[in-house]
Protein backbone atom coordinates (compact mmCIF):
# COMPACT_ATOMS: atom_id res chain seq x y z
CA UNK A 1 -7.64 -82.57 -31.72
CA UNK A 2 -9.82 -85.58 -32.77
CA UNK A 3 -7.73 -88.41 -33.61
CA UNK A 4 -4.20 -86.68 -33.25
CA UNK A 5 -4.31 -87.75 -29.03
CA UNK A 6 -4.02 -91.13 -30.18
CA UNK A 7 -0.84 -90.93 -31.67
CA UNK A 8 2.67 -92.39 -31.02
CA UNK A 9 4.95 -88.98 -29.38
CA UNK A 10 7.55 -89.69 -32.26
CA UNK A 11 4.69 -89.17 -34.85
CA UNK A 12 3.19 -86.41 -33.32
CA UNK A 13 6.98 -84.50 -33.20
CA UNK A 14 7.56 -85.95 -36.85
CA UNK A 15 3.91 -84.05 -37.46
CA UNK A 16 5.57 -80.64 -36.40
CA UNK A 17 8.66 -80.73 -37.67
CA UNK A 18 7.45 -81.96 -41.18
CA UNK A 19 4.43 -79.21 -40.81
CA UNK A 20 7.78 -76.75 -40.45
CA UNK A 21 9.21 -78.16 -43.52
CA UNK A 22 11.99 -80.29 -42.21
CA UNK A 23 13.41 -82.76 -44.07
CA UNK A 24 11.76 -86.44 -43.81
CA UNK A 25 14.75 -88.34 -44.87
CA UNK A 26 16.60 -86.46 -41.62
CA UNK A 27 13.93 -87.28 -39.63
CA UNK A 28 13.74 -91.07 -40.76
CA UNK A 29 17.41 -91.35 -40.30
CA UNK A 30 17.63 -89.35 -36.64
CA UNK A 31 14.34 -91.44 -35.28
CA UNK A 32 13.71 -94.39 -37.64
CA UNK A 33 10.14 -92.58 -38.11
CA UNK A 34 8.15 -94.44 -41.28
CA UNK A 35 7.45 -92.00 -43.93
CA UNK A 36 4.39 -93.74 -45.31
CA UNK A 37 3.10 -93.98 -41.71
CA UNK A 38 3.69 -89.96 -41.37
CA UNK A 39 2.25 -89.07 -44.33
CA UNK A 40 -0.20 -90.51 -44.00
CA UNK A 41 -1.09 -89.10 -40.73
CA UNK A 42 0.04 -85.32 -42.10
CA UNK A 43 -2.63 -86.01 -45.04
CA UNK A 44 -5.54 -86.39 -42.48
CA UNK A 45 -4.40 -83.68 -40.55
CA UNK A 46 -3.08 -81.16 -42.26
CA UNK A 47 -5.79 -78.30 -41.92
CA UNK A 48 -5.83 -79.03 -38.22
CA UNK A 49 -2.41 -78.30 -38.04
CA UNK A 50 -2.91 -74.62 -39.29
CA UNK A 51 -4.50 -73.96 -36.40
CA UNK A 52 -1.94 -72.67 -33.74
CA UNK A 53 -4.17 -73.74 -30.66
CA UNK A 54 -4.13 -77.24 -32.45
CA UNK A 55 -0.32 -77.21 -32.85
CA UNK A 56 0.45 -75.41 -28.88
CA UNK A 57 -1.84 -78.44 -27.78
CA UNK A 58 0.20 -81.05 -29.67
CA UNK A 59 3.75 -79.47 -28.50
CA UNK A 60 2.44 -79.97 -24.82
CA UNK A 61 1.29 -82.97 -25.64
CA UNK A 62 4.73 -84.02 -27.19
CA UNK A 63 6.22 -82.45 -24.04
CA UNK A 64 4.22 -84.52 -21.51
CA UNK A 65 5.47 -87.45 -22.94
CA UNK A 66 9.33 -87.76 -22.91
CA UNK A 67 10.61 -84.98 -25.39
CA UNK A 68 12.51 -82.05 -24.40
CA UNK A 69 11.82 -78.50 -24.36
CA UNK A 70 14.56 -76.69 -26.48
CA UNK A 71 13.92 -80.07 -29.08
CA UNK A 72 10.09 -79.02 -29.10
CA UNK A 73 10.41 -75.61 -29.54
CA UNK A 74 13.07 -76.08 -32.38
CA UNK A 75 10.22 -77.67 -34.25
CA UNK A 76 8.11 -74.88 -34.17
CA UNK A 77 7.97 -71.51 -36.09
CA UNK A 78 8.77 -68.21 -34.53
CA UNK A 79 5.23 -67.41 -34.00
CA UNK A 80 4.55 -71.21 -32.11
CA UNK A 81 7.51 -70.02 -30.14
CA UNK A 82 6.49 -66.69 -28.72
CA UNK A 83 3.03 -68.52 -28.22
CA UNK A 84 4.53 -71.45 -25.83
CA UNK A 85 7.03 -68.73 -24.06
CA UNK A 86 3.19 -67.26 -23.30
CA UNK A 87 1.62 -70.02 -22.39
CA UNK A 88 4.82 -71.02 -19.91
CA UNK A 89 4.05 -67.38 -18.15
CA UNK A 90 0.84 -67.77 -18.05
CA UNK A 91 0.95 -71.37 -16.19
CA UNK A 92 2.73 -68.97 -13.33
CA UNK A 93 -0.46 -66.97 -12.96
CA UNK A 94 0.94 -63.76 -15.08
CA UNK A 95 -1.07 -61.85 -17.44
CA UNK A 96 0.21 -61.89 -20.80
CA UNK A 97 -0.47 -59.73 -24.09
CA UNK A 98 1.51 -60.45 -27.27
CA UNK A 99 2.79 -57.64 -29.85
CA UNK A 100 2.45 -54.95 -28.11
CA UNK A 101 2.59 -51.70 -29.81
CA UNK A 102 3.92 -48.10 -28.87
CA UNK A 103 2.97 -45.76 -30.92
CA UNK A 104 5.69 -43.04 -30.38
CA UNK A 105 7.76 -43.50 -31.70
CA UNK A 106 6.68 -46.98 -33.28
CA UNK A 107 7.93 -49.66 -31.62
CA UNK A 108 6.81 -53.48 -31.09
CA UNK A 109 7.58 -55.54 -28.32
CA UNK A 110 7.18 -59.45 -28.83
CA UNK A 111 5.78 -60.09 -25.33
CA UNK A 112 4.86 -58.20 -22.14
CA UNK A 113 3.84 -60.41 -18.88
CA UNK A 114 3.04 -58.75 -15.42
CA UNK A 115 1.57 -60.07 -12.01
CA UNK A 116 0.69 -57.43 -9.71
CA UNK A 117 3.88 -54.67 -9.70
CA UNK A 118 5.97 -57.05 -11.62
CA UNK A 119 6.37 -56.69 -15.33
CA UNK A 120 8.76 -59.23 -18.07
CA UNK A 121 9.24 -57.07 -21.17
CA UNK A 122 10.43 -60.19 -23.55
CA UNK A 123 11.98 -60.13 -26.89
CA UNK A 124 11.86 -63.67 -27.83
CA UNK A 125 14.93 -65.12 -30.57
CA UNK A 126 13.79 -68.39 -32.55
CA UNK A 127 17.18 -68.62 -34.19
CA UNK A 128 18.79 -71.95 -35.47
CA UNK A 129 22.35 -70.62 -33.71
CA UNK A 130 23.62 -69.59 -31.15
CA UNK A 131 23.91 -66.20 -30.38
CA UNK A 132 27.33 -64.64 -30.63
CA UNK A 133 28.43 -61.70 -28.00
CA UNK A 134 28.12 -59.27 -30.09
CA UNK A 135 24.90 -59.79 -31.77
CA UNK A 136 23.57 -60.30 -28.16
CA UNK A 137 24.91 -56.78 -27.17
CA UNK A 138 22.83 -54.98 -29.72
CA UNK A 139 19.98 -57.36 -29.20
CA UNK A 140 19.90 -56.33 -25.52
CA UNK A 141 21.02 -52.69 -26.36
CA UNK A 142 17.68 -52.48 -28.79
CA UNK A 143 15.40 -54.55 -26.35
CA UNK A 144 16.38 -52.13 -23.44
CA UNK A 145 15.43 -48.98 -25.34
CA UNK A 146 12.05 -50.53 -25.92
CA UNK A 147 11.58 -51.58 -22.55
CA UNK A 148 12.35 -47.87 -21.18
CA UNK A 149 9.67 -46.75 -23.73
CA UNK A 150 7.15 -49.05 -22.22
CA UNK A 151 7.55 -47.71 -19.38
CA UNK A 152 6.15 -44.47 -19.91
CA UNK A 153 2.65 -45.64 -20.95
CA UNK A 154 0.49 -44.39 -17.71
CA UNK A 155 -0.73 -47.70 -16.91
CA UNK A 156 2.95 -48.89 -16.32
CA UNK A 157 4.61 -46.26 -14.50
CA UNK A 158 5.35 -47.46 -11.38
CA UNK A 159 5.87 -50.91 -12.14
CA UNK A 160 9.18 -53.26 -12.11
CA UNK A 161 9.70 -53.68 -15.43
CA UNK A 162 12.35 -56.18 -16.36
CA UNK A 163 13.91 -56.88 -20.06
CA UNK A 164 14.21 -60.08 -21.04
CA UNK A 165 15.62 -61.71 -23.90
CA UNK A 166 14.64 -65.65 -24.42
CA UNK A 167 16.14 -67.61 -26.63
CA UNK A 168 15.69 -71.17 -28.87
CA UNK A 169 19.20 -72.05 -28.21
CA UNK A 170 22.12 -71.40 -25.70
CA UNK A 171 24.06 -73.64 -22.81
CA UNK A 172 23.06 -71.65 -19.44
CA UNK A 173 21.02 -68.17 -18.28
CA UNK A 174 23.24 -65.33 -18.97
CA UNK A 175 23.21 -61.71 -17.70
CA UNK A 176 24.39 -59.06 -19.99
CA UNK A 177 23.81 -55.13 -18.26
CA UNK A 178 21.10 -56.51 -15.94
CA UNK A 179 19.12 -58.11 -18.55
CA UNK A 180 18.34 -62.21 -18.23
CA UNK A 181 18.67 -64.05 -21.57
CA UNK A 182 17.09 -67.19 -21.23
CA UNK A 183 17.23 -70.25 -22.73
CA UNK A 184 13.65 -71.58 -23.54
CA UNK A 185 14.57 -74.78 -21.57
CA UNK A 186 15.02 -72.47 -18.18
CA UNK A 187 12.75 -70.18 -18.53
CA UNK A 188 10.55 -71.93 -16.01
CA UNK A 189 12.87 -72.31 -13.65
CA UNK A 190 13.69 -68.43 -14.21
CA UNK A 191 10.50 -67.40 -13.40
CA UNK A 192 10.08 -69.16 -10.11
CA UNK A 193 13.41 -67.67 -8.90
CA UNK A 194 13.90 -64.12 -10.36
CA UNK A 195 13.31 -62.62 -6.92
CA UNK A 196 16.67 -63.86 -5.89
CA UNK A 197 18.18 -62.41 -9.30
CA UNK A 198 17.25 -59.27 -8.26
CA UNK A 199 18.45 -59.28 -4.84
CA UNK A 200 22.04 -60.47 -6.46
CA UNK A 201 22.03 -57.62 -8.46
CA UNK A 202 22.01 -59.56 -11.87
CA UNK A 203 18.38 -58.69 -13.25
CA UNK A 204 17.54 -55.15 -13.16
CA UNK A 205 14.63 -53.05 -13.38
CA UNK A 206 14.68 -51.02 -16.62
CA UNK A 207 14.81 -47.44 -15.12
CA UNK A 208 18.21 -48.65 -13.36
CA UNK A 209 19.68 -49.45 -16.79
């Protein structure tokens, strides 16, 4: 990222969210950010910002430095955000493979991440609202079904393999028929403590759904 490590935070968040097509004049309003100054830092690095790796980089970056979680990840697009909810699993050790694919019937998983027996099957929601109840019900009635299929591919049987719905934006971790949905902003802190989830009886393995 030649050049782009030398920027102010607020200029390298104004970078994403104008790469996303947000509004400047919003952004100049909210922050005070110069829009001559940003352009012409988005005119030097545009093509570097096509580059995912470039723009995961720059969102840790950003994060390093002051700016929260859920207001980085509403910057980025939905395929940034299934990328960082990676990258946080695979800080905690876990292997991690993105889009996975059964074939019968045809189905597609956003993320699967798994450490020994352990397996998160993760459906991952970069929307601008708030989920309502019911939209969450079928979300987590669809995510379960595909979780149960995964779990008939050989190399999985056996495993604990626990659905997981994360989201951009919502208030707390809820629980809806043993599956976590996660705000992106706890998601760390729900990975270092889902043992005790389990032993409460609010995150359940998939074949006990």
């Amino acid at each position: 990222m030649t050049g782009l490590e030398d920027i102010k935070p607020l200029y390298k968040y104004a970078l994403l969210y104008l790469y996303r097509g947000g509004d400047p004049l919003k952004l100049s309003a909210r922050y005070g950010v110069n829009q001559y100054i940003l352009y012409s830092y988005y005119n030097k690095f545009r093509r570097e910002l096509d580059n995912i790796d470039t723009r995961i980089k720059l969102t840790y970056s950003i994060l390093s430095e002051g700016f929260s979680l859920e207001d980085v990840a509403e910057i980025l697009d939905w395929r940034d955000f299934e990328e960082l909810v990676s990258l946080i699993f695979r800080e905690y050790g876990y292997e991690v493979i993105r889009s996975f694919r059964i074939r019968r019937p045809p189905r597609e998983i956003d993320i699967i991440a798994y450490s020994r027996d352990t397996l998160f099957c993760l459906e991952c929601k970069h929307w601008d609202k708030l989920l309502s109840p019911s939209i969450l019900r079928e979300v987590v009635k669809s995510h379960i079904d595909r979780c149960r299929l995964l779990g008939n591919i050989s190399r999985y049987i056996g495993m604990k393999i626990y659905p997981v719905v994360v989201t951009l934006r919502h208030h707390k971790i809820l629980f809806e028929g043993g599956v976590a949905i996660i705000p992106i902003n706890g998601l760390a802190n729900f990975i270092e403590n889902h043992l005790s989830l389990v032993i409460d009886g609010l995150l359940m393995d998939v074949t006990s759904l």
